[in-house]
C-alpha atoms as a PDB file:
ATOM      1  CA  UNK A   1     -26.244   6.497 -54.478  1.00  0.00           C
ATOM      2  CA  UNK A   2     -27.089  10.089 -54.480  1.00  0.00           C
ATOM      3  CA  UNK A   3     -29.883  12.000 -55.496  1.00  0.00           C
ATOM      4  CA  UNK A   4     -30.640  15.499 -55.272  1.00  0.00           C
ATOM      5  CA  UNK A   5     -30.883  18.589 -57.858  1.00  0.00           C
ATOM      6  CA  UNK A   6     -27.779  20.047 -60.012  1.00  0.00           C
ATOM      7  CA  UNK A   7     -26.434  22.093 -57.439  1.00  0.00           C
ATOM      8  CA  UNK A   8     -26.053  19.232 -54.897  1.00  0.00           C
ATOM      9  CA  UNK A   9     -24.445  16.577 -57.620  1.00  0.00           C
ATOM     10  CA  UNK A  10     -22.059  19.239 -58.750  1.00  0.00           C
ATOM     11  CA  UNK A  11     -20.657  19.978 -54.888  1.00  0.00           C
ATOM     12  CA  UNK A  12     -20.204  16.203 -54.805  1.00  0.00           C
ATOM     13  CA  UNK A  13     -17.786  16.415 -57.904  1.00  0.00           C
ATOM     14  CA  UNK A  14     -16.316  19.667 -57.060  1.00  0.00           C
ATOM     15  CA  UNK A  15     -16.600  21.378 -60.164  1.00  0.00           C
ATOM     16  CA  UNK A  16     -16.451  25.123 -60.359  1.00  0.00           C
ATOM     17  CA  UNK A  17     -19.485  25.545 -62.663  1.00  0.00           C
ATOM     18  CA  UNK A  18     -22.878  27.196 -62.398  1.00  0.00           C
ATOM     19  CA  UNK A  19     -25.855  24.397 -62.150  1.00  0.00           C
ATOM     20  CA  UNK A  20     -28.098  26.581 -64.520  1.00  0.00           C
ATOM     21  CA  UNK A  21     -25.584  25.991 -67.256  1.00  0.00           C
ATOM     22  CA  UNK A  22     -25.526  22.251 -66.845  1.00  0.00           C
ATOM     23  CA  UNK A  23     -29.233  21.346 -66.223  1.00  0.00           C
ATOM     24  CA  UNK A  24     -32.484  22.726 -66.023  1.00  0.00           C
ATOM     25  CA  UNK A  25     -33.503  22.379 -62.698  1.00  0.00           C
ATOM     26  CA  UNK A  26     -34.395  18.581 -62.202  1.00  0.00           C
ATOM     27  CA  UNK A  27     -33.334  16.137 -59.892  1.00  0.00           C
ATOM     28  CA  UNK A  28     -30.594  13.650 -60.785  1.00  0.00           C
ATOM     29  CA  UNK A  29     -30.006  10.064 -59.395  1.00  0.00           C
ATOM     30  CA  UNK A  30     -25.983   9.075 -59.588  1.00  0.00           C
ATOM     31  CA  UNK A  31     -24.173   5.993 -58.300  1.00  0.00           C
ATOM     32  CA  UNK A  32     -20.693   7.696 -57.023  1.00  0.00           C
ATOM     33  CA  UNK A  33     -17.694   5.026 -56.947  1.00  0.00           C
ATOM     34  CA  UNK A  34     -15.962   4.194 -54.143  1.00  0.00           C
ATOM     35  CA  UNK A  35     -12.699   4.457 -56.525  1.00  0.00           C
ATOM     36  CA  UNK A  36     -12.150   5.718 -59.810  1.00  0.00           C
ATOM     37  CA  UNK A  37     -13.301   3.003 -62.611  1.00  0.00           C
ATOM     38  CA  UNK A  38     -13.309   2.139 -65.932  1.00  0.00           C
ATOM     39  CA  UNK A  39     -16.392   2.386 -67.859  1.00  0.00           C
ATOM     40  CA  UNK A  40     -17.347   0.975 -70.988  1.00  0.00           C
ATOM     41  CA  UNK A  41     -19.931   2.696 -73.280  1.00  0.00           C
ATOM     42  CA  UNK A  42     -21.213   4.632 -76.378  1.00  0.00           C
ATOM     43  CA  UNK A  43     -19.499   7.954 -77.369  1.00  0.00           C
ATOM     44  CA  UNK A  44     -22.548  10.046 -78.262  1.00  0.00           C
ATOM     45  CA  UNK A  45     -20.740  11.364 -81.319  1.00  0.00           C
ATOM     46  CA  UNK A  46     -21.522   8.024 -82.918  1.00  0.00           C
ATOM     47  CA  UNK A  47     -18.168   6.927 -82.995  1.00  0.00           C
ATOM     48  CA  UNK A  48     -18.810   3.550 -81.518  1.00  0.00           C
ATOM     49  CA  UNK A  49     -17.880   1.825 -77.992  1.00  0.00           C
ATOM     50  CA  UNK A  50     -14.897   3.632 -76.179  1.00  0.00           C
ATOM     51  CA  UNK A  51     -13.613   2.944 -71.931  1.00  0.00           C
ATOM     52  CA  UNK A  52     -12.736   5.522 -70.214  1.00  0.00           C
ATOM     53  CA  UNK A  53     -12.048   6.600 -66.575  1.00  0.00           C
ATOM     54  CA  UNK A  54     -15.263   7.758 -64.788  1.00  0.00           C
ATOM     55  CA  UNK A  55     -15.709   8.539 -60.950  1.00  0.00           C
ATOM     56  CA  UNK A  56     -19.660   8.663 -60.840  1.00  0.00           C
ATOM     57  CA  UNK A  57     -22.730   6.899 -63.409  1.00  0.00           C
ATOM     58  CA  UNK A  58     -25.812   8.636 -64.068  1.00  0.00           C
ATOM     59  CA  UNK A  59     -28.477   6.976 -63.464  1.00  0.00           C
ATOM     60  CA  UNK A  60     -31.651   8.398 -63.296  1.00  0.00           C
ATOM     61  CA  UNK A  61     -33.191  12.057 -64.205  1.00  0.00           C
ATOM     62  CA  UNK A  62     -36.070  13.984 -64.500  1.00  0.00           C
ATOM     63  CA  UNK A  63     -35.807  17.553 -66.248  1.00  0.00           C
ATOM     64  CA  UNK A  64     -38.540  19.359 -67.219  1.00  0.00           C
ATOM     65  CA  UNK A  65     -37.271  22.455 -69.676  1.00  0.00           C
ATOM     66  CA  UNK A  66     -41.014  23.408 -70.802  1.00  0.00           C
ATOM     67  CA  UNK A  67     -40.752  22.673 -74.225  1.00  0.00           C
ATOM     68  CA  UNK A  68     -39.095  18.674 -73.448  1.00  0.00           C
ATOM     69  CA  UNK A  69     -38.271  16.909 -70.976  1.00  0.00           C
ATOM     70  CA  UNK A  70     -35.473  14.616 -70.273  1.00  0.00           C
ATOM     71  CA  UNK A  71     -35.768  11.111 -68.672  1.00  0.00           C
ATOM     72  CA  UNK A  72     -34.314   8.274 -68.283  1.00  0.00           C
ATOM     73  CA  UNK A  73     -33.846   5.289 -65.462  1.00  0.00           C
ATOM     74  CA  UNK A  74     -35.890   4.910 -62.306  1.00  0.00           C
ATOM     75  CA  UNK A  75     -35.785   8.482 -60.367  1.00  0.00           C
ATOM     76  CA  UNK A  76     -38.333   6.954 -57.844  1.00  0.00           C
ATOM     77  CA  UNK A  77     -36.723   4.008 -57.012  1.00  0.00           C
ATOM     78  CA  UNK A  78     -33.117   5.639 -56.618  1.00  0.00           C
ATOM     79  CA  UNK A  79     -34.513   8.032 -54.105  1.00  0.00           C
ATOM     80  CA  UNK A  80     -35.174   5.168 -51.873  1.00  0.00           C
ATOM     81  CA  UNK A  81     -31.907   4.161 -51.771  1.00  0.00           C
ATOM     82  CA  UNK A  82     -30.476   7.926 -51.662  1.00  0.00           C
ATOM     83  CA  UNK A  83     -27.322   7.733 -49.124  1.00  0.00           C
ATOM     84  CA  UNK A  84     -27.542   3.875 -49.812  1.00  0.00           C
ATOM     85  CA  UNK A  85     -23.965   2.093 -51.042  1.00  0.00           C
ATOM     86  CA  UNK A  86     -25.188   0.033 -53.929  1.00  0.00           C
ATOM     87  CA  UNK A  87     -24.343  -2.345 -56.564  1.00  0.00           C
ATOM     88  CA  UNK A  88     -25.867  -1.995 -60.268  1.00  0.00           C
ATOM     89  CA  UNK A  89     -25.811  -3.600 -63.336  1.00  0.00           C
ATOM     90  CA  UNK A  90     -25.592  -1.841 -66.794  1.00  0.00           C
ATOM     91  CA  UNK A  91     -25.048  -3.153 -70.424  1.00  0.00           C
ATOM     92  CA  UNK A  92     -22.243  -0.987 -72.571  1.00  0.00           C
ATOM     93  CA  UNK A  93     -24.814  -0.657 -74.894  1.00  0.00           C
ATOM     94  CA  UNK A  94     -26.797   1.905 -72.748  1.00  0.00           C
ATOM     95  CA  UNK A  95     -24.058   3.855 -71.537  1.00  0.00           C
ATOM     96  CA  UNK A  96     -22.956   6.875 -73.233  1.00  0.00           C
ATOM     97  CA  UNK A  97     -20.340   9.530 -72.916  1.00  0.00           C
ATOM     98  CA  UNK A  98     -21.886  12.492 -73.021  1.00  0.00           C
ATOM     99  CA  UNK A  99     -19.989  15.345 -75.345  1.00  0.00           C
ATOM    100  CA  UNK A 100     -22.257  18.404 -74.230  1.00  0.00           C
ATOM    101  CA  UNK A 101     -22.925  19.850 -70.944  1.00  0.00           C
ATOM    102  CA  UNK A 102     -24.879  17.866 -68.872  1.00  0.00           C
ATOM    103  CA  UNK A 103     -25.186  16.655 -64.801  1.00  0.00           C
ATOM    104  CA  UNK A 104     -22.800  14.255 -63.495  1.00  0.00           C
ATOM    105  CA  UNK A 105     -20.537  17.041 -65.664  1.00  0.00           C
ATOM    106  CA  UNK A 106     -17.758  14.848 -67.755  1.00  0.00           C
ATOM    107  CA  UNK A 107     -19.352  11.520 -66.571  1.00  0.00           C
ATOM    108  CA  UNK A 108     -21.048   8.778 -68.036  1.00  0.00           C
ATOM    109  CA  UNK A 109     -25.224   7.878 -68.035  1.00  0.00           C
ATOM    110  CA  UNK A 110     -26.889   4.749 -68.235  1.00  0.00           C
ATOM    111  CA  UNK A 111     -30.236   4.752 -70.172  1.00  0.00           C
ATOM    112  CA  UNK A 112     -30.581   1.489 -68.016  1.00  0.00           C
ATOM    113  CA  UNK A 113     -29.541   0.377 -64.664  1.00  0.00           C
ATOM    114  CA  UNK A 114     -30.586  -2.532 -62.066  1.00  0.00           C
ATOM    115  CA  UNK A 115     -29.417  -2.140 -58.685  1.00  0.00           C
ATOM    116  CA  UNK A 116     -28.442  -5.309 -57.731  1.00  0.00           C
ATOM    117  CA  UNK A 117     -27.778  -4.583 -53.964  1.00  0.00           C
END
């Protein structure tokens, strides 16, 4: 599990990309595989359920852009377990393939996660 703010998740996925232009500043909880994996989930075009290749899950974040804010999953109880190698469950159904620009960059978020260990 790691959690920290844009800047830190993108240096884990070594992406040449400024954080400002992914996020807005908030803190981001993401469950990094030991391995590539395939994930199952929703493409958020609408298109239905596709699998596809993912190295990290979000799973938690809190952005505050002053006019919205985005969150989703437990941000407080992934800090805990920041560092922390850790099992979770999540249904298809709640996953979704992002098609903007948003932190992990390229990678799948669950809406819903339990950490199962």
């Amino acid at each position: 599990m790691l959690v920290g703010d844009g800047e830190k998740i993108i240096k884990q996925q070594a992406i040449d990309i400024d954080p400002a232009a992914a996020g807005g500043g908030g803190t981001y909880a993401v469950l990094v595989f030991d391995n590539p994996m395939q994930v199952t989930g929703q493409s958020a075009d609408g298109s239905g359920e596709r699998t596809q290749e993912a190295k990290m899950l979000g799973i938690a974040e809190h952005s505050d852009y002053g006019s919205f804010v985005v969150e989703y999953g437990d941000l407080d109880a992934a800090k805990a377990l920041d560092g922390q190698k850790v099992t979770i469950a999540a249904k298809a159904e709640n996953i979704m393939f992002p098609s903007d620009v948003r932190i992990p960059i390229g990678e799948p978020q669950a809406s819903e996660a339990k950490v199962l260990s």
